[in-house]
C-alpha atoms as a PDB file:
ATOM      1  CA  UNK A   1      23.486 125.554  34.218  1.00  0.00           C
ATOM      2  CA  UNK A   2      23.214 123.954  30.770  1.00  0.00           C
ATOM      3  CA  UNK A   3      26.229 121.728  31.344  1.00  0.00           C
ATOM      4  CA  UNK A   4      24.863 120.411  34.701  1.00  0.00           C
ATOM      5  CA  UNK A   5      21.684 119.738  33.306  1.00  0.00           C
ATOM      6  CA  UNK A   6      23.571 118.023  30.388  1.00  0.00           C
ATOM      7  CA  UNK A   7      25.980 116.069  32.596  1.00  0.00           C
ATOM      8  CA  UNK A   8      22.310 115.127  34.914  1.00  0.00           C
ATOM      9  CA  UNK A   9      20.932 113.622  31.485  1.00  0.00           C
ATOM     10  CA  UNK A  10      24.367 112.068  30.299  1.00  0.00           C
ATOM     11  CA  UNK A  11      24.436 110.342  33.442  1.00  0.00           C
ATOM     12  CA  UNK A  12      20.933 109.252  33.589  1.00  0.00           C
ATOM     13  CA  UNK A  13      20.875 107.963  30.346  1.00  0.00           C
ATOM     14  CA  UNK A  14      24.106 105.695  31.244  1.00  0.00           C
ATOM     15  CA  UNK A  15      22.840 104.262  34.144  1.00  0.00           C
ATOM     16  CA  UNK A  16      19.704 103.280  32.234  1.00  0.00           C
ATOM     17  CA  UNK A  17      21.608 101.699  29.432  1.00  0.00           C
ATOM     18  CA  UNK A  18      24.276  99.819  31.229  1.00  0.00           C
ATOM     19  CA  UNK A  19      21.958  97.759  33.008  1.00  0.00           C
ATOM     20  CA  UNK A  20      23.253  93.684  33.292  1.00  0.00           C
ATOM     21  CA  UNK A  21      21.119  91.345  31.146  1.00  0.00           C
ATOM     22  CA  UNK A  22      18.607  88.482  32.014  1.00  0.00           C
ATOM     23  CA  UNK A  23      21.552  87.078  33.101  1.00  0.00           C
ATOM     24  CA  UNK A  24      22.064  88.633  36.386  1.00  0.00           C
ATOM     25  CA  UNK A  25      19.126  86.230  38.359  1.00  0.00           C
ATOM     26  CA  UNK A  26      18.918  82.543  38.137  1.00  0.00           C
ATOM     27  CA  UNK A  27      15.132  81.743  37.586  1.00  0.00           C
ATOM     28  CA  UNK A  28      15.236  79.568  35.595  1.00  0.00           C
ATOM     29  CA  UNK A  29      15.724  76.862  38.217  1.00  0.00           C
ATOM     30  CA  UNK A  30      19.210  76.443  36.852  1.00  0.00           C
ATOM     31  CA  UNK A  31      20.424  76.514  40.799  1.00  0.00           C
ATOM     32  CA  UNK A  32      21.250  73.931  43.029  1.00  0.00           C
ATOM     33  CA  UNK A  33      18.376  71.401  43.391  1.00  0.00           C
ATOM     34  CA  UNK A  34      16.910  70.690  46.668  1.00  0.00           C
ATOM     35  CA  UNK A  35      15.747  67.140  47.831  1.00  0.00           C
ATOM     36  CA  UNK A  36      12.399  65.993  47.807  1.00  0.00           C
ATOM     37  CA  UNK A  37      11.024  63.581  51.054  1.00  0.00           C
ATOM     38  CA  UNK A  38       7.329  61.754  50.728  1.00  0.00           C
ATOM     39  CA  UNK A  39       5.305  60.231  53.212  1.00  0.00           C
ATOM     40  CA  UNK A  40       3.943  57.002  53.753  1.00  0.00           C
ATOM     41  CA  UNK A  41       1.810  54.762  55.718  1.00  0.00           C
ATOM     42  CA  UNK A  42       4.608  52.481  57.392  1.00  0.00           C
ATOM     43  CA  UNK A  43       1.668  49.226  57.570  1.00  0.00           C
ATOM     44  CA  UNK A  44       0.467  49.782  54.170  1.00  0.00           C
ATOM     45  CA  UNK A  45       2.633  51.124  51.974  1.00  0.00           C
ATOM     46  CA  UNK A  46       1.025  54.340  50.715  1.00  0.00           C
ATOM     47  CA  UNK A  47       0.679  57.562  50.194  1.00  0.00           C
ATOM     48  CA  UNK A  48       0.216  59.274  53.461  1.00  0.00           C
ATOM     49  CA  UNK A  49      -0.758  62.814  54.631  1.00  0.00           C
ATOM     50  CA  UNK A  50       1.338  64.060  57.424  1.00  0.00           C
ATOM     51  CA  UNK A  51      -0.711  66.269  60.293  1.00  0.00           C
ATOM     52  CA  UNK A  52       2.666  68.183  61.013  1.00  0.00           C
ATOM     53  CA  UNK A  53       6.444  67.917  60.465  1.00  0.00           C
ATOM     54  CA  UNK A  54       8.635  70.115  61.555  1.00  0.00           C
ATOM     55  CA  UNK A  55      12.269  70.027  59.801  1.00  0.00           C
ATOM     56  CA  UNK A  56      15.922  70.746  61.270  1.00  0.00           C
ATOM     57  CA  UNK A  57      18.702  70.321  59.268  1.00  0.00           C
ATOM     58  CA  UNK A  58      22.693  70.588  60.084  1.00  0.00           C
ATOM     59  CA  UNK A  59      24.401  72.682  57.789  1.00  0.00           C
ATOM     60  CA  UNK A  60      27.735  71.940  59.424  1.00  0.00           C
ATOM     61  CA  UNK A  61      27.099  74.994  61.893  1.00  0.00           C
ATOM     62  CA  UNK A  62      24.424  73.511  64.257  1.00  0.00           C
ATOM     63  CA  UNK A  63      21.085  72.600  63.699  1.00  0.00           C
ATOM     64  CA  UNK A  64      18.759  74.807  61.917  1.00  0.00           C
ATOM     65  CA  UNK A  65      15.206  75.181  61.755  1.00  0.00           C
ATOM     66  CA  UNK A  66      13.645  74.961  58.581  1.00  0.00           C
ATOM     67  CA  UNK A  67      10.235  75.456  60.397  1.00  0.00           C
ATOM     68  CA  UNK A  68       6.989  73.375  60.279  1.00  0.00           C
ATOM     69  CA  UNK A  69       4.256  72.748  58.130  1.00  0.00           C
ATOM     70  CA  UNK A  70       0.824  71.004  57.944  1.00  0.00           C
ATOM     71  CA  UNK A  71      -1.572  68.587  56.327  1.00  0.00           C
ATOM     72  CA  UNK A  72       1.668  67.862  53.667  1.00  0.00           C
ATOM     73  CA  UNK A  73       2.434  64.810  51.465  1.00  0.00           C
ATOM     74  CA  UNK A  74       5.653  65.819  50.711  1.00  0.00           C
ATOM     75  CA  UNK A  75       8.728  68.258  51.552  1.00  0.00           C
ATOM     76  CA  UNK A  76      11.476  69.631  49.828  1.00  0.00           C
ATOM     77  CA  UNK A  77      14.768  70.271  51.609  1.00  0.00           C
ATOM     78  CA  UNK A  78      18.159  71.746  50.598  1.00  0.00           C
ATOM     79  CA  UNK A  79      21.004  69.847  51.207  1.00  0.00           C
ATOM     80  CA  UNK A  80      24.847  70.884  51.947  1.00  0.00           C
ATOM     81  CA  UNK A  81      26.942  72.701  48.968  1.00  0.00           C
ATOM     82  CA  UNK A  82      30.563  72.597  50.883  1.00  0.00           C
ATOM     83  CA  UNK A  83      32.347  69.238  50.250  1.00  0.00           C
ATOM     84  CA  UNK A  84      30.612  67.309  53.280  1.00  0.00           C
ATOM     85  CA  UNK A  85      29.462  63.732  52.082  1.00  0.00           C
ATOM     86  CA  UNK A  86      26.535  63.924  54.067  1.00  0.00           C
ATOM     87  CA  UNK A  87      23.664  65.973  55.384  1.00  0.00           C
ATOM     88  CA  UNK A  88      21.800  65.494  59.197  1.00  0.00           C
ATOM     89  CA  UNK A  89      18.060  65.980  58.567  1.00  0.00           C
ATOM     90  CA  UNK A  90      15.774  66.067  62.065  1.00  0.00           C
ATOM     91  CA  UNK A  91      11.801  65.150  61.537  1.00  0.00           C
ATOM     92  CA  UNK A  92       9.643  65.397  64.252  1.00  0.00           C
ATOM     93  CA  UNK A  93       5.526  65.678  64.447  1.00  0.00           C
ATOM     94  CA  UNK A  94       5.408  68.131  67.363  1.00  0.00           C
ATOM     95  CA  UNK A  95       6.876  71.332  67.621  1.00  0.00           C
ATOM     96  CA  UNK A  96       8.710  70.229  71.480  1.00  0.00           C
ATOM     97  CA  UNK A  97       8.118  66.595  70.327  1.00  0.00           C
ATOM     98  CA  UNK A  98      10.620  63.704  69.736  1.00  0.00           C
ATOM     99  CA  UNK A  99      12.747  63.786  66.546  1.00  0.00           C
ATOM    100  CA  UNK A 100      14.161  61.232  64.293  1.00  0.00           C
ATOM    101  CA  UNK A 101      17.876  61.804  62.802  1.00  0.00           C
ATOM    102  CA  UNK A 102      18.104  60.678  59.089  1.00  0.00           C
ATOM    103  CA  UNK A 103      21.539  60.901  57.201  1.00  0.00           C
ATOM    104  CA  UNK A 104      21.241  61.292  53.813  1.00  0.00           C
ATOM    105  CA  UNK A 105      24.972  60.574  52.390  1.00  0.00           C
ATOM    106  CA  UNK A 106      26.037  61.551  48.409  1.00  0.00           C
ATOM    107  CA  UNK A 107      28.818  62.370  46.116  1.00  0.00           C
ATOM    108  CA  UNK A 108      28.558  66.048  44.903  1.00  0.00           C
ATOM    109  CA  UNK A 109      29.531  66.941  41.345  1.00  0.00           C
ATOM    110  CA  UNK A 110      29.672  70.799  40.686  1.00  0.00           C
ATOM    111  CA  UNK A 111      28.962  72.316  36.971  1.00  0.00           C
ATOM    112  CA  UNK A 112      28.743  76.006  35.756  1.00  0.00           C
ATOM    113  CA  UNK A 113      26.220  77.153  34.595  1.00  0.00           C
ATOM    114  CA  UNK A 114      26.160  80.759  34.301  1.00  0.00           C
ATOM    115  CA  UNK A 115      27.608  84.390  35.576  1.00  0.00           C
ATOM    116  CA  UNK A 116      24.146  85.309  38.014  1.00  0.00           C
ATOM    117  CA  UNK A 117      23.621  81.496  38.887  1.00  0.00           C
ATOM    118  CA  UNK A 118      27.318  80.796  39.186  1.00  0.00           C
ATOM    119  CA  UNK A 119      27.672  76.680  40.223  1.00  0.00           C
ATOM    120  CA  UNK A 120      25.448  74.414  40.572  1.00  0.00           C
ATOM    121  CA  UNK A 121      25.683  71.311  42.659  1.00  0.00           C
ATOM    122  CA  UNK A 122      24.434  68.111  41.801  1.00  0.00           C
ATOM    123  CA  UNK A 123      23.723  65.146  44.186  1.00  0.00           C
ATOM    124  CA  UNK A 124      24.498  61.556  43.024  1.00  0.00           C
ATOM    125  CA  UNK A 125      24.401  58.457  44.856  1.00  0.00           C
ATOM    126  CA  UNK A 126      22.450  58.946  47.197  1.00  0.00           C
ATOM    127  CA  UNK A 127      21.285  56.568  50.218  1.00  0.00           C
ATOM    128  CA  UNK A 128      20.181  57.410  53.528  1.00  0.00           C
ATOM    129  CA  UNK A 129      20.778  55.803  57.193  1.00  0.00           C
ATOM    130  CA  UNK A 130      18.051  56.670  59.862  1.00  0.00           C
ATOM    131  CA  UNK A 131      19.857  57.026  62.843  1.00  0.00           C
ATOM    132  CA  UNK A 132      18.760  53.137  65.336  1.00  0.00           C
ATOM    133  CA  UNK A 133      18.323  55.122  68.525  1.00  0.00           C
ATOM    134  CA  UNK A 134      15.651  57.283  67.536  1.00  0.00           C
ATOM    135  CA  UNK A 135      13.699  54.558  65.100  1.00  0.00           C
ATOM    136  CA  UNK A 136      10.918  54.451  67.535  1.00  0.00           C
ATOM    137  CA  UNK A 137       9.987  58.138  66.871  1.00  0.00           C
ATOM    138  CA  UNK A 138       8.306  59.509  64.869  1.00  0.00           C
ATOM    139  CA  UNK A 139       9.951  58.266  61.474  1.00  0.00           C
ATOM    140  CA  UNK A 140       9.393  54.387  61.648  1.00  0.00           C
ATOM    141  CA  UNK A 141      11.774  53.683  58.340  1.00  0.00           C
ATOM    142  CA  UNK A 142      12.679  54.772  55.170  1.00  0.00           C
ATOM    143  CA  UNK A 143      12.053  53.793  51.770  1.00  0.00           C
ATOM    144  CA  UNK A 144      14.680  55.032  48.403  1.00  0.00           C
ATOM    145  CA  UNK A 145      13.433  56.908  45.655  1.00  0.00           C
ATOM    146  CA  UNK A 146      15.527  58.193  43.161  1.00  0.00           C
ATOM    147  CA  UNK A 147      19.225  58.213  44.026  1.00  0.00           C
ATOM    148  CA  UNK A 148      20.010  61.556  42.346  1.00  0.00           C
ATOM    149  CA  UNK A 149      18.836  64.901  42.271  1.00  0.00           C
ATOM    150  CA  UNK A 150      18.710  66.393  38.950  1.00  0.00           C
ATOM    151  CA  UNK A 151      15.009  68.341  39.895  1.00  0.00           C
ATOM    152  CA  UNK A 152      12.378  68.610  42.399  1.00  0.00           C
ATOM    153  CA  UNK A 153      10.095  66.624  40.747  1.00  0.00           C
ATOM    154  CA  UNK A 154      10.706  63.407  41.621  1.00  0.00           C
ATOM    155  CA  UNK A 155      10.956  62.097  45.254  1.00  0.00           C
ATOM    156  CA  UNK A 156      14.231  60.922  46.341  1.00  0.00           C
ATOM    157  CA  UNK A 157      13.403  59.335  50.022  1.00  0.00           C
ATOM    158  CA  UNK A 158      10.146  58.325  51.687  1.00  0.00           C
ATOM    159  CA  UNK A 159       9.764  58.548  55.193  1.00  0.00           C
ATOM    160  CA  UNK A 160       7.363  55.931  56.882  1.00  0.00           C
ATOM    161  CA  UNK A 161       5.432  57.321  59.588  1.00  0.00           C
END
């Protein structure tokens, strides 16, 4: 019995001290950066609050639903990692409503930066086409911002609503 209990203690202990290091998560916000979309006012220029927007994006897959949210000034949305050039990002105001296609195109560039956040993708170039047959609704144009993502603190496209 004093062996078990010893081999019970040896193994506890080991497990306890071969825990990874602070290295294991990325939380630093050393991952892949997402892209950040503002509103504005399409006759004057600024800053506007959006009522709702509801966000699709195709991943390569099919559309997905990123889901909606209200009273917002701005949005942040992750973009492709494979080696596509370009992402498909749907807007629309209503949840059944009409939806405005915006390609955003880019040049990836991948880095490493550690074991737990393994690569990180970084967008460059960047320029986006909203697609003419659906530039009645409800995205009227689009404004550049910054042409690469290095955070999410600066916005990198405005959509005029």
């Amino acid at each position: 019995m004093k062996y078990f209990k010893f081999l019970i203690t040896l193994g506890f202990l080991s497990l306890l001290f071969s825990c990874g290091s602070d290295d294991d998560i990325c939380e630093n916000g050393e991952g892949t950066p997402r892209m950040k979309f503002s509103f504005l006012n399409a006759e004057s220029g600024k800053e506007k609050t959006v009522d709702s927007l509801y966000v699709a994006v195709d991943y390569g897959s099919g559309k997905v639903q990123l889901g909606g949210q209200a009273k917002i000034t701005s949005r942040i949305i992750p973009l492709r990692v494979d080696n596509s050039p370009y992402t498909d990002i749907y807007f629309r105001t209503a949840n059944k409503g009409a939806e405005s296609k915006v390609r955003v195109n880019y040049t990836t560039k991948a880095s490493y930066v550690s074991p737990g956040c393994g690569i990180k993708i970084n967008y460059e170039n960047l320029n986006a086409v909203l697609d003419p047959v659906t530039t009645a609704t409800p995205v009227k144009g689009i404004q550049a911002g910054q042409n690469f993502i290095e955070n999410e603190d600066k916005t990198n496209l405005y959509l005029l609503f």
